[in-house]
C-alpha atoms as a PDB file:
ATOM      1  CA  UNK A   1      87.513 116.093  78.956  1.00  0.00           C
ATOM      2  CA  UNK A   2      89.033 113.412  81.000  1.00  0.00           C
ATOM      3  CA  UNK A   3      92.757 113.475  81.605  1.00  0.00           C
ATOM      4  CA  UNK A   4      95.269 110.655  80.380  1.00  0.00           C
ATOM      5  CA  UNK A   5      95.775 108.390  83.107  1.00  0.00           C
ATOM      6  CA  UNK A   6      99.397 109.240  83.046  1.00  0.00           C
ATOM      7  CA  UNK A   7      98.839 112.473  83.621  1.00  0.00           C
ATOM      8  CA  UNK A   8     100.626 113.765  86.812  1.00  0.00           C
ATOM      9  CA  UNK A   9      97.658 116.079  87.972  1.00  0.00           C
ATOM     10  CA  UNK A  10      95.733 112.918  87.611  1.00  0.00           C
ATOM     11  CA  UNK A  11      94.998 112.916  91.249  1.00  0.00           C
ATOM     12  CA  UNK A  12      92.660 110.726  93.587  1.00  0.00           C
ATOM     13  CA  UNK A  13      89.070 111.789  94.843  1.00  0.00           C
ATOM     14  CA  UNK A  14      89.581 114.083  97.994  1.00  0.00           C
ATOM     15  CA  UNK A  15      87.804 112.440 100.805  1.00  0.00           C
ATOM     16  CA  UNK A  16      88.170 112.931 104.549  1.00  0.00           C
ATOM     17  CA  UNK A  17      90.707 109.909 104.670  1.00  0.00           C
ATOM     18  CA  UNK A  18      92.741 110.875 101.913  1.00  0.00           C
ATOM     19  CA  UNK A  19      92.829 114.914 103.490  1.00  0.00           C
ATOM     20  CA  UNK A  20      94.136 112.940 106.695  1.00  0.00           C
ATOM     21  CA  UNK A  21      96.619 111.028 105.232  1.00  0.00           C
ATOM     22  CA  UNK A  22      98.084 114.251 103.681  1.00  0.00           C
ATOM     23  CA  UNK A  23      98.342 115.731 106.427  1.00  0.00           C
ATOM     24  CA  UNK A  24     100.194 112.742 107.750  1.00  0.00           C
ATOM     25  CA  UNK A  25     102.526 112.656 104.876  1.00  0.00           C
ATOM     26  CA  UNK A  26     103.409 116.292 105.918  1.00  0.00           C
ATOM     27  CA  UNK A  27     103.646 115.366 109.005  1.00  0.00           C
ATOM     28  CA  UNK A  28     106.410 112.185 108.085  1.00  0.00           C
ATOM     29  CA  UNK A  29     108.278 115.065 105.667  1.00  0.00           C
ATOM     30  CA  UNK A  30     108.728 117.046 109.141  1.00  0.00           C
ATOM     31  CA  UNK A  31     109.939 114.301 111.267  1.00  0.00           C
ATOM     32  CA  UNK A  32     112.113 113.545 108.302  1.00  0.00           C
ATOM     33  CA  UNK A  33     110.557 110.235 108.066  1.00  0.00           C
ATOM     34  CA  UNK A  34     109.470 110.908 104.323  1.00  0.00           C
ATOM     35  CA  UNK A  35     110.884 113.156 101.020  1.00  0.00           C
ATOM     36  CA  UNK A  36     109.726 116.917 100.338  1.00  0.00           C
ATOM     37  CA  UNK A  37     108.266 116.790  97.034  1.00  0.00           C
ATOM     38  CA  UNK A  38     111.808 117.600  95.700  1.00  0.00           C
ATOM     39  CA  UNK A  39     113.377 114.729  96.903  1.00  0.00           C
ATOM     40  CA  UNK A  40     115.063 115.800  99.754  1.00  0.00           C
ATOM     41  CA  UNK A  41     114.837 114.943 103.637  1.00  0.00           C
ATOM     42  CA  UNK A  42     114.822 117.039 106.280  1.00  0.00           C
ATOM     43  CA  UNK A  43     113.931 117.311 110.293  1.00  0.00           C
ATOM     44  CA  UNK A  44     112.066 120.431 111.245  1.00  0.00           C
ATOM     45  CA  UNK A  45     110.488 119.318 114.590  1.00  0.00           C
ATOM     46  CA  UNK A  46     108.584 122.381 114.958  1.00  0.00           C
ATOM     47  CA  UNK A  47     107.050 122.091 111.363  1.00  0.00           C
ATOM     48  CA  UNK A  48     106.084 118.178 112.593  1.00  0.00           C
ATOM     49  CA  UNK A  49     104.491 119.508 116.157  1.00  0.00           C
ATOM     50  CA  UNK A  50     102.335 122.149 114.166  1.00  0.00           C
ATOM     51  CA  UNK A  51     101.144 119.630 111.552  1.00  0.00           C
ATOM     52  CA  UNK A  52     100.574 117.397 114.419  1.00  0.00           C
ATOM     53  CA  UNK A  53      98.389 120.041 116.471  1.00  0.00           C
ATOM     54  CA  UNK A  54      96.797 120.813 113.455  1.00  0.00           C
ATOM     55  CA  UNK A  55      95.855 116.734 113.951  1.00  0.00           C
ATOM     56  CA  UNK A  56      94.725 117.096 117.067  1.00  0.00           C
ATOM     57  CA  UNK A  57      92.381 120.231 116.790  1.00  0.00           C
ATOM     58  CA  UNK A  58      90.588 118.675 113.715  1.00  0.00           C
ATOM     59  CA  UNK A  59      89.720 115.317 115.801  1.00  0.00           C
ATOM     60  CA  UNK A  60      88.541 117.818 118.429  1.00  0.00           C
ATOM     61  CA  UNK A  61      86.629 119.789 116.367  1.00  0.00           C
ATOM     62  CA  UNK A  62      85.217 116.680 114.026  1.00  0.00           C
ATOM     63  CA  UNK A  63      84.137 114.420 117.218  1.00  0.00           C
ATOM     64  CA  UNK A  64      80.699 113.120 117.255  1.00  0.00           C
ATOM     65  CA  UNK A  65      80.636 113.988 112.987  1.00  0.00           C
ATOM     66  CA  UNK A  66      83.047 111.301 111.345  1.00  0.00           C
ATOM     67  CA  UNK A  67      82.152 107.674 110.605  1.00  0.00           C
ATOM     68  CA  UNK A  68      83.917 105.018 112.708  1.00  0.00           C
ATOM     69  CA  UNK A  69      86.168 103.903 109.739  1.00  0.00           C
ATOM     70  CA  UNK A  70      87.192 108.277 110.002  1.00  0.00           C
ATOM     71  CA  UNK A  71      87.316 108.255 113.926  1.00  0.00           C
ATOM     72  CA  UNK A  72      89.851 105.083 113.470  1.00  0.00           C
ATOM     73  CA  UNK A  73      91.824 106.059 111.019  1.00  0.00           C
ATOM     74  CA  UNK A  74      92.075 109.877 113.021  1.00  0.00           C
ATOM     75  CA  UNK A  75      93.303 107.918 115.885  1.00  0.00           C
ATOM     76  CA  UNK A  76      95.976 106.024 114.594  1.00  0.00           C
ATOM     77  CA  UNK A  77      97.421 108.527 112.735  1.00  0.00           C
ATOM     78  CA  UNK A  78      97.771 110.706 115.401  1.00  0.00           C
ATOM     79  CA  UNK A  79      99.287 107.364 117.799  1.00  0.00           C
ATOM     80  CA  UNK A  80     101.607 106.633 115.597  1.00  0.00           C
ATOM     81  CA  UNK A  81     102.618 110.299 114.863  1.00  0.00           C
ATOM     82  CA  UNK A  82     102.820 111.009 118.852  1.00  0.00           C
ATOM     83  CA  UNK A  83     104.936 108.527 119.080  1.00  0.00           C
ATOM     84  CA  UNK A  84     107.184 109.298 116.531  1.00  0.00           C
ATOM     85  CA  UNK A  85     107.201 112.365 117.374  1.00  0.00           C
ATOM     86  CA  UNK A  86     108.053 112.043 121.450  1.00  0.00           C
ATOM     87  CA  UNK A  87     110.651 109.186 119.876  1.00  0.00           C
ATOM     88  CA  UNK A  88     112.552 112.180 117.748  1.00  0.00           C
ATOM     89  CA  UNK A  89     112.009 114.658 120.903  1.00  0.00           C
ATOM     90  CA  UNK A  90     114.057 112.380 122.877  1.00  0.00           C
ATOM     91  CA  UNK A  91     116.619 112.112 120.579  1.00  0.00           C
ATOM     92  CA  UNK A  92     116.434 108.477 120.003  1.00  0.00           C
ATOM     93  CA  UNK A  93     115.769 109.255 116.121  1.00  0.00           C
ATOM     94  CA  UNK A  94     119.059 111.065 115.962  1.00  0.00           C
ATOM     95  CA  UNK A  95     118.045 114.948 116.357  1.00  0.00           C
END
Protein backbone atom coordinates (compact mmCIF):
# COMPACT_ATOMS: atom_id res chain seq x y z
CA UNK A 1 0.00 0.00 0.00
CA UNK A 2 1.35 3.29 -1.00
CA UNK A 3 1.20 6.15 1.46
CA UNK A 4 -0.84 9.50 0.87
CA UNK A 5 1.43 11.94 -0.43
CA UNK A 6 0.75 14.07 2.54
CA UNK A 7 1.81 11.75 4.68
CA UNK A 8 4.71 12.99 6.94
CA UNK A 9 6.71 9.60 6.85
CA UNK A 10 6.37 10.09 3.18
CA UNK A 11 10.05 10.40 2.84
CA UNK A 12 12.53 10.60 -0.25
CA UNK A 13 14.60 7.56 -1.69
CA UNK A 14 17.84 7.22 0.51
CA UNK A 15 20.73 7.60 -1.78
CA UNK A 16 24.36 8.43 -1.03
CA UNK A 17 23.60 12.24 -1.71
CA UNK A 18 20.62 12.50 0.23
CA UNK A 19 22.63 10.37 3.44
CA UNK A 20 25.24 13.33 2.89
CA UNK A 21 23.09 16.04 2.97
CA UNK A 22 21.67 14.72 6.31
CA UNK A 23 24.47 14.62 7.72
CA UNK A 24 25.02 18.18 6.67
CA UNK A 25 21.75 19.29 7.99
CA UNK A 26 23.02 17.89 11.38
CA UNK A 27 25.86 19.37 10.94
CA UNK A 28 24.02 23.21 10.25
CA UNK A 29 21.65 22.21 13.56
CA UNK A 30 25.17 22.10 15.50
CA UNK A 31 26.66 25.22 14.25
CA UNK A 32 23.25 26.62 14.96
CA UNK A 33 22.93 27.50 11.42
CA UNK A 34 19.60 25.40 11.09
CA UNK A 35 16.37 24.26 13.60
CA UNK A 36 16.40 20.87 15.71
CA UNK A 37 13.47 19.10 14.55
CA UNK A 38 11.56 20.90 17.39
CA UNK A 39 12.06 24.16 16.25
CA UNK A 40 14.62 25.39 18.26
CA UNK A 41 18.34 26.66 17.60
CA UNK A 42 21.16 25.94 19.30
CA UNK A 43 25.28 26.04 19.09
CA UNK A 44 26.95 22.91 20.31
CA UNK A 45 30.39 23.23 18.57
CA UNK A 46 31.50 19.97 19.71
CA UNK A 47 28.28 18.18 18.37
CA UNK A 48 29.20 20.23 14.80
CA UNK A 49 33.15 19.04 14.93
CA UNK A 50 31.97 15.31 15.49
CA UNK A 51 29.36 15.42 12.70
CA UNK A 52 31.99 17.07 10.73
CA UNK A 53 34.75 14.26 11.43
CA UNK A 54 32.23 11.90 10.88
CA UNK A 55 32.41 13.89 7.17
CA UNK A 56 35.71 13.55 6.84
CA UNK A 57 36.29 9.77 7.72
CA UNK A 58 33.48 8.72 5.27
CA UNK A 59 35.27 10.68 2.22
CA UNK A 60 38.37 8.84 3.47
CA UNK A 61 36.99 5.70 3.68
CA UNK A 62 34.62 6.08 0.30
CA UNK A 63 37.67 7.45 -2.00
CA UNK A 64 38.24 5.74 -5.20
CA UNK A 65 34.21 4.15 -4.74
CA UNK A 66 31.80 7.25 -5.31
CA UNK A 67 30.82 8.71 -8.69
CA UNK A 68 32.19 12.18 -9.51
CA UNK A 69 28.71 13.86 -9.03
CA UNK A 70 29.29 11.91 -5.02
CA UNK A 71 33.08 12.93 -4.80
CA UNK A 72 31.74 16.70 -5.62
CA UNK A 73 29.08 16.98 -3.70
CA UNK A 74 31.43 15.21 -0.54
CA UNK A 75 33.73 18.03 -1.14
CA UNK A 76 31.71 20.90 -0.92
CA UNK A 77 29.91 19.95 1.85
CA UNK A 78 32.70 19.45 3.84
CA UNK A 79 34.32 23.25 2.35
CA UNK A 80 31.62 24.91 3.20
CA UNK A 81 31.15 23.17 6.62
CA UNK A 82 35.07 23.80 7.45
CA UNK A 83 34.56 26.98 6.92
CA UNK A 84 31.73 27.57 8.85
CA UNK A 85 32.92 25.84 11.24
CA UNK A 86 36.67 27.62 11.70
CA UNK A 87 34.27 30.98 11.12
CA UNK A 88 32.18 30.00 14.55
CA UNK A 89 35.65 28.76 16.22
CA UNK A 90 36.88 32.18 15.87
CA UNK A 91 34.10 33.71 17.22
CA UNK A 92 33.14 35.73 14.30
CA UNK A 93 29.59 33.85 14.32
CA UNK A 94 28.99 35.10 17.81
CA UNK A 95 30.05 31.99 20.15
Amino acid sequence: MTPPADDPHDLPQMDFATFLLSLNHSVRMHLGDAPHPDGSVERDPALAKQSLEILELLQEKTKGNLTGAEERLMSQLLHDLRLRFAEISRGAGGL
